[in-house]
PDB file of N, CA and C in Angstrom:
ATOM      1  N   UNK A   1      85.728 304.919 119.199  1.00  0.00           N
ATOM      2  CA  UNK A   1      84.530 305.359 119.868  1.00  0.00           C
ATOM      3  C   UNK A   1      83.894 304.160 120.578  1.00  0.00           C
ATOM      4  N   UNK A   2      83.412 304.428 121.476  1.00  0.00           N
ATOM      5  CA  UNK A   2      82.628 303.467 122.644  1.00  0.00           C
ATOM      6  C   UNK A   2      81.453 303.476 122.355  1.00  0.00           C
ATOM      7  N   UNK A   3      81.134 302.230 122.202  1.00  0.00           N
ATOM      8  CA  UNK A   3      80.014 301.902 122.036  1.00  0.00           C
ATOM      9  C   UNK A   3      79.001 301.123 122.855  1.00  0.00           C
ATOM     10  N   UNK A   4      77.716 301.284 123.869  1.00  0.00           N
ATOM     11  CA  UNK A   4      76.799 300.964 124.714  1.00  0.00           C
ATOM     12  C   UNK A   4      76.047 300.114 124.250  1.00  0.00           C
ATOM     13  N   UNK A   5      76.290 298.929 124.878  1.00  0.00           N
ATOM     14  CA  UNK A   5      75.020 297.988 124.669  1.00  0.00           C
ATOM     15  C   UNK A   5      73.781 297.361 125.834  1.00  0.00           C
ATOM     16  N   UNK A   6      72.874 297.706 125.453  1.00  0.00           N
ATOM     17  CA  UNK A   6      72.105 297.053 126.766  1.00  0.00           C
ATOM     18  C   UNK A   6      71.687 295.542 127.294  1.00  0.00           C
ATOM     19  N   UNK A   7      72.136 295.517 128.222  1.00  0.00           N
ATOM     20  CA  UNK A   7      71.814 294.024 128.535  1.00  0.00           C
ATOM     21  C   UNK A   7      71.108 293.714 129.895  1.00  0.00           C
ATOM     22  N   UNK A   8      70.684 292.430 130.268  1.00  0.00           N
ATOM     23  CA  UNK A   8      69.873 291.636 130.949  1.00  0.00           C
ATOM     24  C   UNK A   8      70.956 291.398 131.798  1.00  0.00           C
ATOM     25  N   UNK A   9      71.151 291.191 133.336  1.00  0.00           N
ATOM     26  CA  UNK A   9      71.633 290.029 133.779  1.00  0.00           C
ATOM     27  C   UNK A   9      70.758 289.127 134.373  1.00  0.00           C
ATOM     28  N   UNK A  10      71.722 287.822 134.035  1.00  0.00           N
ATOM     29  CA  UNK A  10      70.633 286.550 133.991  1.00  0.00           C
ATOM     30  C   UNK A  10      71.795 285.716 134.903  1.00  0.00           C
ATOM     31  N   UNK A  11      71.134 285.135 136.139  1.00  0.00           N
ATOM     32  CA  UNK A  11      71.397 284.347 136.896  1.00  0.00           C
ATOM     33  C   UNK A  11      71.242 282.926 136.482  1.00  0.00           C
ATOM     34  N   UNK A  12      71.787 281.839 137.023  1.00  0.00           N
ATOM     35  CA  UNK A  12      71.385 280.358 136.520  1.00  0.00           C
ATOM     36  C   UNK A  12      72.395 279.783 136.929  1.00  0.00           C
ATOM     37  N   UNK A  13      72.004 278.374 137.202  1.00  0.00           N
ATOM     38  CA  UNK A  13      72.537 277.709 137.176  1.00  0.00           C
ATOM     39  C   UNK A  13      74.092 277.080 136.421  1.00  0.00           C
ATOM     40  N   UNK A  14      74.648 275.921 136.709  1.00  0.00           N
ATOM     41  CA  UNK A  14      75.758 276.352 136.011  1.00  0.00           C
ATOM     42  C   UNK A  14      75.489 275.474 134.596  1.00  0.00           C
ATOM     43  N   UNK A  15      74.672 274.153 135.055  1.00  0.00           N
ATOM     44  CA  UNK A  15      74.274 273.327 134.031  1.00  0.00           C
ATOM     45  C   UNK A  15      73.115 274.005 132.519  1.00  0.00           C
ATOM     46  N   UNK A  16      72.471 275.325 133.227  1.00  0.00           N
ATOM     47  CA  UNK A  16      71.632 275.831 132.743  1.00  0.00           C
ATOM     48  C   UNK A  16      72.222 277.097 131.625  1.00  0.00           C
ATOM     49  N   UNK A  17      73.512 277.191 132.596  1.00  0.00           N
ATOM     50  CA  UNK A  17      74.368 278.642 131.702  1.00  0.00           C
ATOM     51  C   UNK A  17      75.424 277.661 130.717  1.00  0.00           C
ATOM     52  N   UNK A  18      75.281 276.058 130.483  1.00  0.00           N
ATOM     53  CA  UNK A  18      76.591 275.732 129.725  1.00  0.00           C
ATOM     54  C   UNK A  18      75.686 275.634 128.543  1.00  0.00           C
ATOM     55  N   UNK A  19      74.433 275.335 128.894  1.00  0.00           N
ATOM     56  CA  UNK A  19      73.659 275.185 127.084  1.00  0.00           C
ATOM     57  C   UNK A  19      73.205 276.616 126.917  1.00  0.00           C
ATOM     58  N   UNK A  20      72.951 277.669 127.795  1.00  0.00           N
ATOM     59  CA  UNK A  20      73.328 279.150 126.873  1.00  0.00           C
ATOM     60  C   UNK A  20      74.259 279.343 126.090  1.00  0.00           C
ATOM     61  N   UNK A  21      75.868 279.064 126.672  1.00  0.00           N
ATOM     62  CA  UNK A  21      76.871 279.564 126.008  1.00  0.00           C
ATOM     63  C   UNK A  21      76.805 278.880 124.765  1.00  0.00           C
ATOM     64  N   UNK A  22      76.260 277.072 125.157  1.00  0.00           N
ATOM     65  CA  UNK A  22      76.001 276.260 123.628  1.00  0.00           C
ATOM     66  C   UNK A  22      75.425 277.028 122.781  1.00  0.00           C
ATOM     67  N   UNK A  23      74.458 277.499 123.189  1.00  0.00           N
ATOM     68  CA  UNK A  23      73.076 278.162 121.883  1.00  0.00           C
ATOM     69  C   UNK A  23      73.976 279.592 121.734  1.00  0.00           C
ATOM     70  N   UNK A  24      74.905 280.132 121.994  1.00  0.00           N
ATOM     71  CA  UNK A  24      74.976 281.323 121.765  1.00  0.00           C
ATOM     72  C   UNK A  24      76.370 281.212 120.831  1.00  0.00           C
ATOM     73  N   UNK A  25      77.062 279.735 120.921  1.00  0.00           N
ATOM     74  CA  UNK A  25      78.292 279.634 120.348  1.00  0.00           C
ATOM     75  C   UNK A  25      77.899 279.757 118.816  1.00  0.00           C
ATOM     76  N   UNK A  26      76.852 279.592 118.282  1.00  0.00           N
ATOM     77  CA  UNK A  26      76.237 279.118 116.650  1.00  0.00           C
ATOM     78  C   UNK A  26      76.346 280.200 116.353  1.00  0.00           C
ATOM     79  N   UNK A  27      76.085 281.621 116.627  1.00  0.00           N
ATOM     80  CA  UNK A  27      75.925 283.291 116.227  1.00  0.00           C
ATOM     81  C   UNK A  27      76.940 283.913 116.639  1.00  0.00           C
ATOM     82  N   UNK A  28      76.932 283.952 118.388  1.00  0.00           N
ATOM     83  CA  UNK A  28      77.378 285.205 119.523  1.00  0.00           C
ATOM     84  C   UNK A  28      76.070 286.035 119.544  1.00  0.00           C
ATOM     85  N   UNK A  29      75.351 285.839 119.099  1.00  0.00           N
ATOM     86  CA  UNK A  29      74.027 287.060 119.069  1.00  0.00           C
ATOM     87  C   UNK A  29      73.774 286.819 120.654  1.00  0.00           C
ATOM     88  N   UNK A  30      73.610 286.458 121.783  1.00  0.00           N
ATOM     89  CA  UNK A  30      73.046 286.547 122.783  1.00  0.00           C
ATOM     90  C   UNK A  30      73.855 286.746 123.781  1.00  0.00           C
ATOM     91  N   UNK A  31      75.233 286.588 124.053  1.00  0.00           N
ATOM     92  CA  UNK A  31      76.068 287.128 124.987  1.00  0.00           C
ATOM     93  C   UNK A  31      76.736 288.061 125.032  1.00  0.00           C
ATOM     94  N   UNK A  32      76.847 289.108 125.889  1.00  0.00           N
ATOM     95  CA  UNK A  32      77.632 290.335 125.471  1.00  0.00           C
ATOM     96  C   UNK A  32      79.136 289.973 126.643  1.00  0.00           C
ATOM     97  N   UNK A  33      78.866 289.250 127.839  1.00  0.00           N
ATOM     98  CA  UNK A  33      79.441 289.133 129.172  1.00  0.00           C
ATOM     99  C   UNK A  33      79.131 288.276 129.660  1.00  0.00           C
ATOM    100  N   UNK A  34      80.259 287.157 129.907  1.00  0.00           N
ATOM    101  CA  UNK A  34      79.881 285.861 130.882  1.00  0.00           C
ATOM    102  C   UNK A  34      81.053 286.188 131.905  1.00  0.00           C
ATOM    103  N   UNK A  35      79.969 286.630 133.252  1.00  0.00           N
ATOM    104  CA  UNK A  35      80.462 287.447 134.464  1.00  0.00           C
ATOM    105  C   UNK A  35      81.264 286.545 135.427  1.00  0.00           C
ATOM    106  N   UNK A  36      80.554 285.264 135.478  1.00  0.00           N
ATOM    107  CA  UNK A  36      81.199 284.306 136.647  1.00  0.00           C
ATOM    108  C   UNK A  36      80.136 282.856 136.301  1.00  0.00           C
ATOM    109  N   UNK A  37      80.501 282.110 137.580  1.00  0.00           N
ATOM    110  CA  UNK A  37      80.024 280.712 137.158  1.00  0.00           C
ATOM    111  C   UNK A  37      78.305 280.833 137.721  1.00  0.00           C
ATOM    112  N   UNK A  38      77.527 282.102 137.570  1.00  0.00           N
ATOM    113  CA  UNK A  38      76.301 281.955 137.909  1.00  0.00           C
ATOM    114  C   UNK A  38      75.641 282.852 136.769  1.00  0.00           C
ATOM    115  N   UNK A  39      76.628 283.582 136.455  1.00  0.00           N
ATOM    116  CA  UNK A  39      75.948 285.075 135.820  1.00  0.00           C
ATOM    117  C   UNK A  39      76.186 285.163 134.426  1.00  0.00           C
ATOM    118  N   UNK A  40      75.269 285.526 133.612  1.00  0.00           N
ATOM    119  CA  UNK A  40      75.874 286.125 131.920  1.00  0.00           C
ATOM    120  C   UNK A  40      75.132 287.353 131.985  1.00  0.00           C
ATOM    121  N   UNK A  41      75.528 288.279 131.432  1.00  0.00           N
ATOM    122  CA  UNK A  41      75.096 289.445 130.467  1.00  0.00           C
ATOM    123  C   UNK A  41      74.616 289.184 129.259  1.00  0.00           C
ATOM    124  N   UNK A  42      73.456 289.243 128.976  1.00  0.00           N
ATOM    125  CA  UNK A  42      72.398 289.129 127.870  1.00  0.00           C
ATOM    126  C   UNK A  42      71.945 290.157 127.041  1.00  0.00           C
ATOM    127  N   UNK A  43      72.622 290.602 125.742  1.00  0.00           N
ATOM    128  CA  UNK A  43      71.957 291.289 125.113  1.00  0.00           C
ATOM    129  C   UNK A  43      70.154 291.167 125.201  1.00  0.00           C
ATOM    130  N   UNK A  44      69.783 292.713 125.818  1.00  0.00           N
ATOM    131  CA  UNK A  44      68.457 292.875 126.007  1.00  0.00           C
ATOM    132  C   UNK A  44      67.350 292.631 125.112  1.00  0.00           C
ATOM    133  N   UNK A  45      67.708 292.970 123.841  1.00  0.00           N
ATOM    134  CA  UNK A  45      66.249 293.098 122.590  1.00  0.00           C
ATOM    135  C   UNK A  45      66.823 291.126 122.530  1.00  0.00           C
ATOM    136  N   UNK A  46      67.087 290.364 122.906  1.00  0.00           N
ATOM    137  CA  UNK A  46      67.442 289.009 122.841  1.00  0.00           C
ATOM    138  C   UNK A  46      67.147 288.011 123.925  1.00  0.00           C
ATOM    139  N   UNK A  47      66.768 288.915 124.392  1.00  0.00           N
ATOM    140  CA  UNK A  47      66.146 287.635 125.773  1.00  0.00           C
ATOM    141  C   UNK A  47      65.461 286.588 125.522  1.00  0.00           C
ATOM    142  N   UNK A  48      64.074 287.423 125.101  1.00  0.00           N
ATOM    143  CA  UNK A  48      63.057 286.666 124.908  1.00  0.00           C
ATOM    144  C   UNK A  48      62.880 285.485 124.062  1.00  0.00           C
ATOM    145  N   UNK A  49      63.911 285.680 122.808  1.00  0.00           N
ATOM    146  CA  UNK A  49      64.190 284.988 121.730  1.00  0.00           C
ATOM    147  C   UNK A  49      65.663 283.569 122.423  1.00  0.00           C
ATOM    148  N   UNK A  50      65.965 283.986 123.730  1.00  0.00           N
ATOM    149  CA  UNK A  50      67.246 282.980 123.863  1.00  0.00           C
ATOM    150  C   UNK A  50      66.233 282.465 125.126  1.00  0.00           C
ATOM    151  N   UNK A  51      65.213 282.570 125.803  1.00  0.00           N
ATOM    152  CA  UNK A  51      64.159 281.702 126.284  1.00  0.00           C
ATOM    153  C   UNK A  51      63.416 280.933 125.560  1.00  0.00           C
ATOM    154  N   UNK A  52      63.161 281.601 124.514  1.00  0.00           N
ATOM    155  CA  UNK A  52      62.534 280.209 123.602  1.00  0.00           C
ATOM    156  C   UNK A  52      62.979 279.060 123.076  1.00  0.00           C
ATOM    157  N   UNK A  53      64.878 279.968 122.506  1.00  0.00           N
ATOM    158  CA  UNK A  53      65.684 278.756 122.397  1.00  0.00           C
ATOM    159  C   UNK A  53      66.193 277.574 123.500  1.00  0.00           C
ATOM    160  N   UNK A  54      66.265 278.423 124.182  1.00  0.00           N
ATOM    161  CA  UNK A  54      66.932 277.334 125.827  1.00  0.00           C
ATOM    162  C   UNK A  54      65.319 276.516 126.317  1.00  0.00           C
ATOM    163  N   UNK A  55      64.510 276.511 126.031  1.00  0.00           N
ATOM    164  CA  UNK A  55      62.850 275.935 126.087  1.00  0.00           C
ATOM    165  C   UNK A  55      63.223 274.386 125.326  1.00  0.00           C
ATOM    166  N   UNK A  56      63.082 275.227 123.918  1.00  0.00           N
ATOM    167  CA  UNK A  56      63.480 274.640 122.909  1.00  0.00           C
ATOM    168  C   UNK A  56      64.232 273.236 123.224  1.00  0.00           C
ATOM    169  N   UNK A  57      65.196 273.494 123.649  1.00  0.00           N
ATOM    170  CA  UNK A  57      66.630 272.434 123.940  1.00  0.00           C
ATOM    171  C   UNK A  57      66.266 271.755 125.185  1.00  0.00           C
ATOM    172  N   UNK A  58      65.950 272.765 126.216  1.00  0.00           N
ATOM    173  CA  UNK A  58      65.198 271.310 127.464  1.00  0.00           C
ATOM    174  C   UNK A  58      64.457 270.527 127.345  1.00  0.00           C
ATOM    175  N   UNK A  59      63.320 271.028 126.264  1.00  0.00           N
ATOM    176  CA  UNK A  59      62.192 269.763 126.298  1.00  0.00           C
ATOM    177  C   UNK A  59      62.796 268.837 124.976  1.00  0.00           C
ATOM    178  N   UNK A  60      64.230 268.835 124.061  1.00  0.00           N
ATOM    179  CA  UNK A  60      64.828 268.076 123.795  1.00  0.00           C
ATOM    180  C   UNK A  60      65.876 267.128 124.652  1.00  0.00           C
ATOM    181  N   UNK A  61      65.849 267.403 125.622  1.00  0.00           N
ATOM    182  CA  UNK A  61      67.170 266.952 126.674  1.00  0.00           C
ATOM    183  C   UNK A  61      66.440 266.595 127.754  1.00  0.00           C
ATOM    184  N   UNK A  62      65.709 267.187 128.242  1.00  0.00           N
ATOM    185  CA  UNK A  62      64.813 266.988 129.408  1.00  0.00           C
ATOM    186  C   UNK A  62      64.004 265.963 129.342  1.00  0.00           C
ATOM    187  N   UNK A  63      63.534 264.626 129.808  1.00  0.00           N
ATOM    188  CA  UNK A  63      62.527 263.916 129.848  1.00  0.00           C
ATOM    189  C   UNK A  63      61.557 264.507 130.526  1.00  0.00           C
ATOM    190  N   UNK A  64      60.194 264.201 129.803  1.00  0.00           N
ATOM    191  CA  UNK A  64      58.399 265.124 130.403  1.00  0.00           C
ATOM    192  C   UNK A  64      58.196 264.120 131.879  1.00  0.00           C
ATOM    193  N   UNK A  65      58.328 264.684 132.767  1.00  0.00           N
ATOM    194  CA  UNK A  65      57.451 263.965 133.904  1.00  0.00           C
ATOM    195  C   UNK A  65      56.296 264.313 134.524  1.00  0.00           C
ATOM    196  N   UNK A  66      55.688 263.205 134.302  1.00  0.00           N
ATOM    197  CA  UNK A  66      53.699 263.936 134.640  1.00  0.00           C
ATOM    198  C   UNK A  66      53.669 263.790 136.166  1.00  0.00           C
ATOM    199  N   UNK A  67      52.753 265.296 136.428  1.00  0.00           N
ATOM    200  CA  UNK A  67      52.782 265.938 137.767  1.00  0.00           C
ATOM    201  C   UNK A  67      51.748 264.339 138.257  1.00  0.00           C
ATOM    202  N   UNK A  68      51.887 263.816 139.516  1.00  0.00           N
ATOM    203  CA  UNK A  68      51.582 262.673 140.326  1.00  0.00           C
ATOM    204  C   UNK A  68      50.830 263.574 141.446  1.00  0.00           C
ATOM    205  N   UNK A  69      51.278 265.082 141.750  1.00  0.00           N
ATOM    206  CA  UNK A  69      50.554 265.694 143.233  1.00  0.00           C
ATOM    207  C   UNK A  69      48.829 265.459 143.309  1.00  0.00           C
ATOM    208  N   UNK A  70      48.537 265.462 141.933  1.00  0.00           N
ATOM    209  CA  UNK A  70      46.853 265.236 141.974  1.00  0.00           C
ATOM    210  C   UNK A  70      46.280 263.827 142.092  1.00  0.00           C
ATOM    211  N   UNK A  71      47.366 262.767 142.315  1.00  0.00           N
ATOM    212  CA  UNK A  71      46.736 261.701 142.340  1.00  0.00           C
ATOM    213  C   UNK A  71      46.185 261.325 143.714  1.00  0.00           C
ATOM    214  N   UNK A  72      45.477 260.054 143.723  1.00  0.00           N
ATOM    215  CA  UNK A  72      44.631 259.751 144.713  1.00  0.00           C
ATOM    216  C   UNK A  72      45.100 258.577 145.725  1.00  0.00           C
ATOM    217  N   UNK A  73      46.566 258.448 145.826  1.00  0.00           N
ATOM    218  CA  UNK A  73      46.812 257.568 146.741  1.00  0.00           C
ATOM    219  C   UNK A  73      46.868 257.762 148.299  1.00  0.00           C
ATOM    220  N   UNK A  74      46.734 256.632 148.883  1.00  0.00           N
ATOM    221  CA  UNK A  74      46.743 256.747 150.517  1.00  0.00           C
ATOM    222  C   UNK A  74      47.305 256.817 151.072  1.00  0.00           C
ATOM    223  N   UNK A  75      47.763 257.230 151.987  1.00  0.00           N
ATOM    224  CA  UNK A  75      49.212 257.616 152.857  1.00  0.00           C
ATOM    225  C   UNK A  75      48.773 256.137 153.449  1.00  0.00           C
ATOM    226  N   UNK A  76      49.889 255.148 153.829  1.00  0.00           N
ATOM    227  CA  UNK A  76      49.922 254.531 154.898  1.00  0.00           C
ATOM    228  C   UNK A  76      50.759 254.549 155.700  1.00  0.00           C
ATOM    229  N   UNK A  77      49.933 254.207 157.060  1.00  0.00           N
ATOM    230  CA  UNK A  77      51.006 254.728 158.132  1.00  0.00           C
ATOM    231  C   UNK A  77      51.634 253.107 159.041  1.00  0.00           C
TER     232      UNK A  77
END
């Protein structure tokens, strides 16, 4: 018997879809379909919970850079 699962598709990057497949290798709970080198299929009731994780892991990997647009320097010409 066939069984239906609902899912998300989620676009991204390719650097952005290799630490999904990372975070999803520990379970499988979050991939149902990895479509091509842009696209996965995301179990739906799991989204929200594999954004927090992939959050999670950038601001471990990611260095914080403070926004500079509000500062007060002078253009010179």
């Amino acid at each position: 018997m066939v069984r239906a699962i609902k899912g998300t598709l989620v676009e991204c990057d390719a650097s952005i879809k290799s630490i999904i497949i990372n975070i999803d290798k520990e379970k499988n709970d979050y991939i149902i379909e990895d479509l091509d080198d842009t696209h996965l299929l995301i179990k739906d009731v799991m989204v929200a919970q594999l954004k927090a994780r992939l959050d999670e892991r950038l601001k471990e990997t990611v260095p914080f850079v403070e926004d500079d647009s509000g500062s007060e320097r002078e253009n010179k010409k």
